[in-house]
C-alpha atoms as a PDB file:
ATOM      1  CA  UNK A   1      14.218  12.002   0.128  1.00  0.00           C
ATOM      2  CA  UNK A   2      10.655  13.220  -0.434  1.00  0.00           C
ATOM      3  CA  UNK A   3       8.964  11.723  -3.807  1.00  0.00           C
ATOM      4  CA  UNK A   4       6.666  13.489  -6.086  1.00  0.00           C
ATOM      5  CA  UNK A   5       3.253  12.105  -7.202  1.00  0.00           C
ATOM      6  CA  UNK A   6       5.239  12.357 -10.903  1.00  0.00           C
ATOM      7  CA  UNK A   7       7.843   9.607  -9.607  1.00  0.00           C
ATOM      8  CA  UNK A   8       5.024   7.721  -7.836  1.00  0.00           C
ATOM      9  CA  UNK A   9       2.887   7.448 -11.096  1.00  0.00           C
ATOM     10  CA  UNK A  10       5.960   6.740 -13.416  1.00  0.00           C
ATOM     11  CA  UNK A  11       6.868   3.891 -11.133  1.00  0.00           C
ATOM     12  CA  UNK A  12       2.959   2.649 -11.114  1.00  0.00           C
ATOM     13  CA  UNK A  13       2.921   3.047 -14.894  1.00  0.00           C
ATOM     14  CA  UNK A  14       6.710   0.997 -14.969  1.00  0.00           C
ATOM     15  CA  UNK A  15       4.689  -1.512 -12.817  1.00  0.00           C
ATOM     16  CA  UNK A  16       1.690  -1.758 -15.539  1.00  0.00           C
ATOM     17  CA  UNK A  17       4.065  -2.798 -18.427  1.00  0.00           C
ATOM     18  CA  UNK A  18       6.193  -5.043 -16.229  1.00  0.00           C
ATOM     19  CA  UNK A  19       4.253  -8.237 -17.348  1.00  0.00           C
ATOM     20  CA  UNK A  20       4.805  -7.771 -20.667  1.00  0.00           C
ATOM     21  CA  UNK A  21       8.825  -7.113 -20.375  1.00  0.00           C
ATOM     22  CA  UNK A  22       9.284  -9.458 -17.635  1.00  0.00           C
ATOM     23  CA  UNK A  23       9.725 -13.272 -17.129  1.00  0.00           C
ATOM     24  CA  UNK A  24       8.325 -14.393 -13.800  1.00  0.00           C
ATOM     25  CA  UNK A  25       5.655 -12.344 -12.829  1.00  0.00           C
ATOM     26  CA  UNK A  26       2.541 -14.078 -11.577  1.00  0.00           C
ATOM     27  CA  UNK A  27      -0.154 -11.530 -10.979  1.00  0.00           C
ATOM     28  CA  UNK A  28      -1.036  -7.679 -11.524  1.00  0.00           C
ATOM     29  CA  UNK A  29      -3.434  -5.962  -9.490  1.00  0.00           C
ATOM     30  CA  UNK A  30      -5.229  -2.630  -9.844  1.00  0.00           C
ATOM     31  CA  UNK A  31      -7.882  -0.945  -7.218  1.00  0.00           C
ATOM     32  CA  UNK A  32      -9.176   1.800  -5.790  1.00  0.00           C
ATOM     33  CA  UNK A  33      -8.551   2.479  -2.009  1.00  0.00           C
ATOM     34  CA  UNK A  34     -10.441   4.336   0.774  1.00  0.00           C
ATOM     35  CA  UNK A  35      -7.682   6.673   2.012  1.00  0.00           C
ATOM     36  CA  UNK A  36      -7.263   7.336   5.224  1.00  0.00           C
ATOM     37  CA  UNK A  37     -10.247   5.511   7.082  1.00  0.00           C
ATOM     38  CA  UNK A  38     -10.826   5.255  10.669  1.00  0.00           C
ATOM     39  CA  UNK A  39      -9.611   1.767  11.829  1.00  0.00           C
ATOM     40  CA  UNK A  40      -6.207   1.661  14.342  1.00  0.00           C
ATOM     41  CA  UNK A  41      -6.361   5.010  15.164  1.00  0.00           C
ATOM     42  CA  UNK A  42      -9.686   6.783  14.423  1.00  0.00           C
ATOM     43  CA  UNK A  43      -8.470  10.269  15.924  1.00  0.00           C
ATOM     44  CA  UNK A  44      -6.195  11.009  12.896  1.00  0.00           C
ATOM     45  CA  UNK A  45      -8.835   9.263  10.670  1.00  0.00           C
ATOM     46  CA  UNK A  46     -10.070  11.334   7.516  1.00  0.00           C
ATOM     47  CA  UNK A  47      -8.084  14.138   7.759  1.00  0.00           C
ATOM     48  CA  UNK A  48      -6.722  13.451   4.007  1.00  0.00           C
ATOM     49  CA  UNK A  49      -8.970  13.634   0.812  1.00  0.00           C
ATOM     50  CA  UNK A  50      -9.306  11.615  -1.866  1.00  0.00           C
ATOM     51  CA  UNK A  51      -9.037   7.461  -3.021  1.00  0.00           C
ATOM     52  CA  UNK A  52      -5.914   6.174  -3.912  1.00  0.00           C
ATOM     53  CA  UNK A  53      -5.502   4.283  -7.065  1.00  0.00           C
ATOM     54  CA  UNK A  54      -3.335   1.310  -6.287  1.00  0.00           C
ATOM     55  CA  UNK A  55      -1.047  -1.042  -8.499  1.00  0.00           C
ATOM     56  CA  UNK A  56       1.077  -4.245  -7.690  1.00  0.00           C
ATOM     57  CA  UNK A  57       2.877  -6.323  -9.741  1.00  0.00           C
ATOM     58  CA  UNK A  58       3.279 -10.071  -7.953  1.00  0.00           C
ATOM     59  CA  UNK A  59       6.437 -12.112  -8.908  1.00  0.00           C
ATOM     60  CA  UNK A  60       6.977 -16.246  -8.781  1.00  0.00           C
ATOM     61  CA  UNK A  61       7.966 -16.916  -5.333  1.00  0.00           C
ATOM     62  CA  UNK A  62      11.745 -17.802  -5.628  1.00  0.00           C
ATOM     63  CA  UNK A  63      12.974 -21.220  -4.317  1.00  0.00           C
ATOM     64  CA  UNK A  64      15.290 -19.354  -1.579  1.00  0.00           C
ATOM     65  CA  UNK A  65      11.876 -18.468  -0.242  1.00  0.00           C
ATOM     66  CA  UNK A  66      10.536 -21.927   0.412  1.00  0.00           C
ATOM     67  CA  UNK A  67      11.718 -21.757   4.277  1.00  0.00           C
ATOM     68  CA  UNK A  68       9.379 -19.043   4.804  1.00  0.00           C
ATOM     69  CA  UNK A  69       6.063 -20.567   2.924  1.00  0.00           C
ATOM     70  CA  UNK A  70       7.197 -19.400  -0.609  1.00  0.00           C
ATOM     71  CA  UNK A  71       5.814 -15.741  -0.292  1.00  0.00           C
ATOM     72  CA  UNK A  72       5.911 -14.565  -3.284  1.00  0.00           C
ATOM     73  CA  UNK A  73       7.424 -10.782  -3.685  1.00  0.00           C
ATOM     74  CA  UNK A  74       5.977  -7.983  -5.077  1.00  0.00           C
ATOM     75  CA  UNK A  75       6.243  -4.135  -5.506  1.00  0.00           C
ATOM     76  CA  UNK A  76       3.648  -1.600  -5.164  1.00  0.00           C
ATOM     77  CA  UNK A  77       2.429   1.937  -5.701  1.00  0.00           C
ATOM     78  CA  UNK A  78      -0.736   3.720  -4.213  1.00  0.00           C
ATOM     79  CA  UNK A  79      -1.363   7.181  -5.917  1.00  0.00           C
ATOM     80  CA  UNK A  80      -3.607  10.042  -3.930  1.00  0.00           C
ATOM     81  CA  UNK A  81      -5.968  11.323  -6.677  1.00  0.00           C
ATOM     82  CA  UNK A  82      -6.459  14.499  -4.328  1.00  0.00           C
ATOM     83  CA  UNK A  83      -2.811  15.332  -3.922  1.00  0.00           C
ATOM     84  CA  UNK A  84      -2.106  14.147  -0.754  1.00  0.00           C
ATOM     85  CA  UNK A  85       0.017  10.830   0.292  1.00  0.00           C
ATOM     86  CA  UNK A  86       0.985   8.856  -2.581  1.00  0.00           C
ATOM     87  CA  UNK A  87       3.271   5.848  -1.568  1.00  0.00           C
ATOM     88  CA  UNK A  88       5.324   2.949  -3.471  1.00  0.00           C
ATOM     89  CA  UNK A  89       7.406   0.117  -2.300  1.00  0.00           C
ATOM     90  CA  UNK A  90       7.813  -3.518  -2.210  1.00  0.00           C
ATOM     91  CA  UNK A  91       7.634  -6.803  -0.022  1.00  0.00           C
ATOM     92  CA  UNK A  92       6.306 -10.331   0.382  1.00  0.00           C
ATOM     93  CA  UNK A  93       2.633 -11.995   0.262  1.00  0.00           C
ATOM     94  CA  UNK A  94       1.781 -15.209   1.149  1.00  0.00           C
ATOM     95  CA  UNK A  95      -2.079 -16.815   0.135  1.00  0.00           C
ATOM     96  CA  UNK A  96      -3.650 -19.022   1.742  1.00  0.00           C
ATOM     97  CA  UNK A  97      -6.707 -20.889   0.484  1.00  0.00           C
ATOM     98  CA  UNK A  98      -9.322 -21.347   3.140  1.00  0.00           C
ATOM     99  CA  UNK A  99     -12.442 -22.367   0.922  1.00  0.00           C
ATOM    100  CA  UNK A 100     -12.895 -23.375  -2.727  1.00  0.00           C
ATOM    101  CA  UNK A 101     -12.698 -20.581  -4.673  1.00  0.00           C
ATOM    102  CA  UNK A 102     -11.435 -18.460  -1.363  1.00  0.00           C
ATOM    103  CA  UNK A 103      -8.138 -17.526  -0.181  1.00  0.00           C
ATOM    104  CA  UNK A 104      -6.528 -14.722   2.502  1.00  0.00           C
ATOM    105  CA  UNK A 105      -3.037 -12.755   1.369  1.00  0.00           C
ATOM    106  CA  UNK A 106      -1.534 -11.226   3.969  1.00  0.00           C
ATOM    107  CA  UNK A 107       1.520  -9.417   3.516  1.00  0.00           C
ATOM    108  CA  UNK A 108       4.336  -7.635   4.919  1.00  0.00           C
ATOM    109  CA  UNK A 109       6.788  -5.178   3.040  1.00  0.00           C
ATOM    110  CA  UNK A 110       8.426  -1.725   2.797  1.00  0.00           C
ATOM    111  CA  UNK A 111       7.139   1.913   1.549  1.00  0.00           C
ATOM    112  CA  UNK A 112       8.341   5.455   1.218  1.00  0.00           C
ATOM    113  CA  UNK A 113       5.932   8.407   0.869  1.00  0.00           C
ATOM    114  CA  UNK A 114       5.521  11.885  -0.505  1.00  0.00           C
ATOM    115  CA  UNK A 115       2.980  13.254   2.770  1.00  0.00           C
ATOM    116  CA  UNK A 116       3.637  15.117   6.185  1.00  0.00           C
ATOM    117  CA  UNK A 117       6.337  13.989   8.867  1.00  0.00           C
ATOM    118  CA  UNK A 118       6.286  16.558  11.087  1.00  0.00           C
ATOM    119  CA  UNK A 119       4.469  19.957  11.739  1.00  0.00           C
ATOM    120  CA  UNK A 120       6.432  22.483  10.134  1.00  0.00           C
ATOM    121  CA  UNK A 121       4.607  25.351  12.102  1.00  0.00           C
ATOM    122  CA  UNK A 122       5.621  25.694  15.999  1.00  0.00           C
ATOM    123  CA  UNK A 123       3.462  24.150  18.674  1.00  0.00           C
ATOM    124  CA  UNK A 124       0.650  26.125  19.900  1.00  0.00           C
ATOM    125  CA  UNK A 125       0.594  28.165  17.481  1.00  0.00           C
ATOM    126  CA  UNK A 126      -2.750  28.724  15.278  1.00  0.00           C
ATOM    127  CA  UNK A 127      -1.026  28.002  11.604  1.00  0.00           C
ATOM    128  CA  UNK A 128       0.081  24.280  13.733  1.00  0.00           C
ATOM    129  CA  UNK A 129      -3.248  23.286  15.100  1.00  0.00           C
ATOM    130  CA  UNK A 130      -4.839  23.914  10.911  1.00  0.00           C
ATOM    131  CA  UNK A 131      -1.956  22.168   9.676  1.00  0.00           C
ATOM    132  CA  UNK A 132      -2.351  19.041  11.997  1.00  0.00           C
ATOM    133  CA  UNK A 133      -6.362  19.202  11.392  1.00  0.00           C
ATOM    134  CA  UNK A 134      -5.646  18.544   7.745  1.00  0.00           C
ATOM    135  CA  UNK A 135      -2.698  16.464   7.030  1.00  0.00           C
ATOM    136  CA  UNK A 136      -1.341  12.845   8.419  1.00  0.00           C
ATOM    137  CA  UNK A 137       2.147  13.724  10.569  1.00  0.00           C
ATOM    138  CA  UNK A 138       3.471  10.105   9.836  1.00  0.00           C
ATOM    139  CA  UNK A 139       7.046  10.932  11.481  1.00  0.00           C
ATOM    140  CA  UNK A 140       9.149   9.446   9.133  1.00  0.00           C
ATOM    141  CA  UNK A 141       9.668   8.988   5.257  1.00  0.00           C
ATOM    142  CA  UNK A 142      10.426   5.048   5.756  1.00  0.00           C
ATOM    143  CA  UNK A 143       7.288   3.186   6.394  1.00  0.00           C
ATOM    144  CA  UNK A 144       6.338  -0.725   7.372  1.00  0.00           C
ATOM    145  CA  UNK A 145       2.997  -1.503   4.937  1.00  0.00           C
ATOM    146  CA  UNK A 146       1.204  -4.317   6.323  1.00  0.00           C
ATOM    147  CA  UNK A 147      -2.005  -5.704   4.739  1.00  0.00           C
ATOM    148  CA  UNK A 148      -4.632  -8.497   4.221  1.00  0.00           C
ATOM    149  CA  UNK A 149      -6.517  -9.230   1.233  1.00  0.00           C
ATOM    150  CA  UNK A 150      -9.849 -11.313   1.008  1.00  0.00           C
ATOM    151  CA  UNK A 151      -9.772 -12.552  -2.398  1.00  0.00           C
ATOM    152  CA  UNK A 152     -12.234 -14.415  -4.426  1.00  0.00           C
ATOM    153  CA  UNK A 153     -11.180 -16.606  -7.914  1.00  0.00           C
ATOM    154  CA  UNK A 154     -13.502 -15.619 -10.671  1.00  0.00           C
ATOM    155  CA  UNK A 155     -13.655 -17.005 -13.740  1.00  0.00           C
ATOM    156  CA  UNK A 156     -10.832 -17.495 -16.063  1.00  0.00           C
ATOM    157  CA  UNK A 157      -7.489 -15.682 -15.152  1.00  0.00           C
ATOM    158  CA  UNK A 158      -9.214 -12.899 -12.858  1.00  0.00           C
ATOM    159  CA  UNK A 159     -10.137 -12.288  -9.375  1.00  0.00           C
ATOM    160  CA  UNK A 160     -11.485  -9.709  -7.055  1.00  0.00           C
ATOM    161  CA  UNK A 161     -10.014  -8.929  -3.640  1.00  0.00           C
ATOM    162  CA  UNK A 162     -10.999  -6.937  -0.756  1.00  0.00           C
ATOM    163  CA  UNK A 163      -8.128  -4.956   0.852  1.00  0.00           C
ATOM    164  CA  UNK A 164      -7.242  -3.560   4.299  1.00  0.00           C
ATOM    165  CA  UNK A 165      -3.452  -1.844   4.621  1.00  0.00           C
ATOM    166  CA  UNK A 166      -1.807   0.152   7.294  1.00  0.00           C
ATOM    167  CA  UNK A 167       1.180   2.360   7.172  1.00  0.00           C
ATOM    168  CA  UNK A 168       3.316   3.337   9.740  1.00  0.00           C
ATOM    169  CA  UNK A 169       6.909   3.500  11.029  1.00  0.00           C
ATOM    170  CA  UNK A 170       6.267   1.930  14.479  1.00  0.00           C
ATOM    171  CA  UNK A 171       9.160   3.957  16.467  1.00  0.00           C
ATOM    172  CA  UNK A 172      11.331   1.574  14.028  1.00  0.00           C
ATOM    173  CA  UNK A 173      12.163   3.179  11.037  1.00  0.00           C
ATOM    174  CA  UNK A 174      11.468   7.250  12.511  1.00  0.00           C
ATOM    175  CA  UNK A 175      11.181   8.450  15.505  1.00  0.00           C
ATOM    176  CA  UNK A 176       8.304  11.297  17.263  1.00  0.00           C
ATOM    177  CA  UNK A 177       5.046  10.698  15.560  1.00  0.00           C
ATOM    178  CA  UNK A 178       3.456   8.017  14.582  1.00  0.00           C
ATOM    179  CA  UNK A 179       0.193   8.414  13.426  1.00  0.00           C
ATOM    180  CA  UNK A 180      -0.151   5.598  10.665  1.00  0.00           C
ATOM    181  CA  UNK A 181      -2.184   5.515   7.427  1.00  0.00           C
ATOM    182  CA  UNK A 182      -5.381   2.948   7.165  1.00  0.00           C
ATOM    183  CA  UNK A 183      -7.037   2.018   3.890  1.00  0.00           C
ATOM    184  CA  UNK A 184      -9.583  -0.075   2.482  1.00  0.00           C
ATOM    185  CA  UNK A 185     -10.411  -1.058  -0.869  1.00  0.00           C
ATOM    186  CA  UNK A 186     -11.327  -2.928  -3.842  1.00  0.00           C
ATOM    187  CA  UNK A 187      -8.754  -4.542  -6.209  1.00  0.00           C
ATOM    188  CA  UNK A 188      -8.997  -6.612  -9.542  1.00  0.00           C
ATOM    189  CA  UNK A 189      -6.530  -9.059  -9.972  1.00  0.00           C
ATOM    190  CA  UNK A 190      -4.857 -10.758 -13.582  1.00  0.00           C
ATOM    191  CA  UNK A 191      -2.676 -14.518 -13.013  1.00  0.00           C
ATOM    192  CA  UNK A 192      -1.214 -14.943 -15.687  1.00  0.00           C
ATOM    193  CA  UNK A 193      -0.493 -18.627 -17.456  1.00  0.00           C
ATOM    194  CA  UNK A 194      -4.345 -19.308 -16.057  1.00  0.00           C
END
């Protein structure tokens, strides 16, 4: 089921309020993303316009957790300002302090998508080859979002992160293409009882 950028900002806007309805959360992050940048596969690279404006809410790792090095869950939405692929989902982040002050968050987790799958045009044909110049053919509506943040403590409750994240089914969740979805940003993040 495809989602429109309607559902995608209605769940980033359910995300923005969360903190104040709900017990447990530990952090809220908002940022603007590079969409579509030329890192795993720099063929397929730019063919999308626009930043994404990204939102995640972060929860309290839960105790059933601990086995795993209490990542702590969170869900997600990334909406395209241009009208192309706007995604949400949800999964797990673990930090890791490195320095004073420094830490990296990695993280694993789940997405679904309102872009391309598939070239709806037949091969060879001239309507095909503009269609796959100017849209991502990710091959499937399930996607694996990995990512990994370089984020610095600033004063008081805040800090600022630096994000990379890919997208992409793997031949797991879809099947045929595979291009994947890179981005790169900037985030601001809130803890809250800081």
């Amino acid at each position: 089921m495809r989602i429109g950028a309607a559902g995608v900002a209605a769940f980033g806007a359910a995300m923005v309020v969360a903190p104040a309805a709900h017990a447990g959360v530990d952090e809220v992050h908002v940022g603007v993303m590079q969409h579509n940048i030329c890192v795993t596969d720099c063929k397929n690279a730019d063919k999308e316009n626009g930043p994404n404006v990204e939102f995640q809410v972060s929860f309290d790792s839960p105790s059933f957790l601990h086995w795993a090095g209490s990542p702590q869950p969170f869900v997600m939405a990334s909406l395209n300002t241009a009208g192309d692929t706007s995604f949400g989902g949800f999964g797990v982040e673990w930090r890791w302090q490195f320095a004073e002050h420094w830490a990296l968050e990695p993280s694993v987790g789940y997405v679904v998508h309102n872009g391309e799958t598939n070239n709806p045009y037949a091969n060879g044909t001239p309507e095909a080859a503009a269609f796959a110049e100017d849209h991502v053919l990710l091959g499937s509506e399930d996607l694996f979002r990995s990512s990994i943040a370089l984020t610095r403590d600033l004063p008081g409750p805040w800090e600022g992160q630096v994000l990379f994240e890919h997208l992409s089914h793997g031949q797991i969740l879809g099947h045929g293409r595979n291009q994947g979805l890179d981005e790169i940003g900037i985030r601001i993040g809130y803890k809250f009882g800081e």
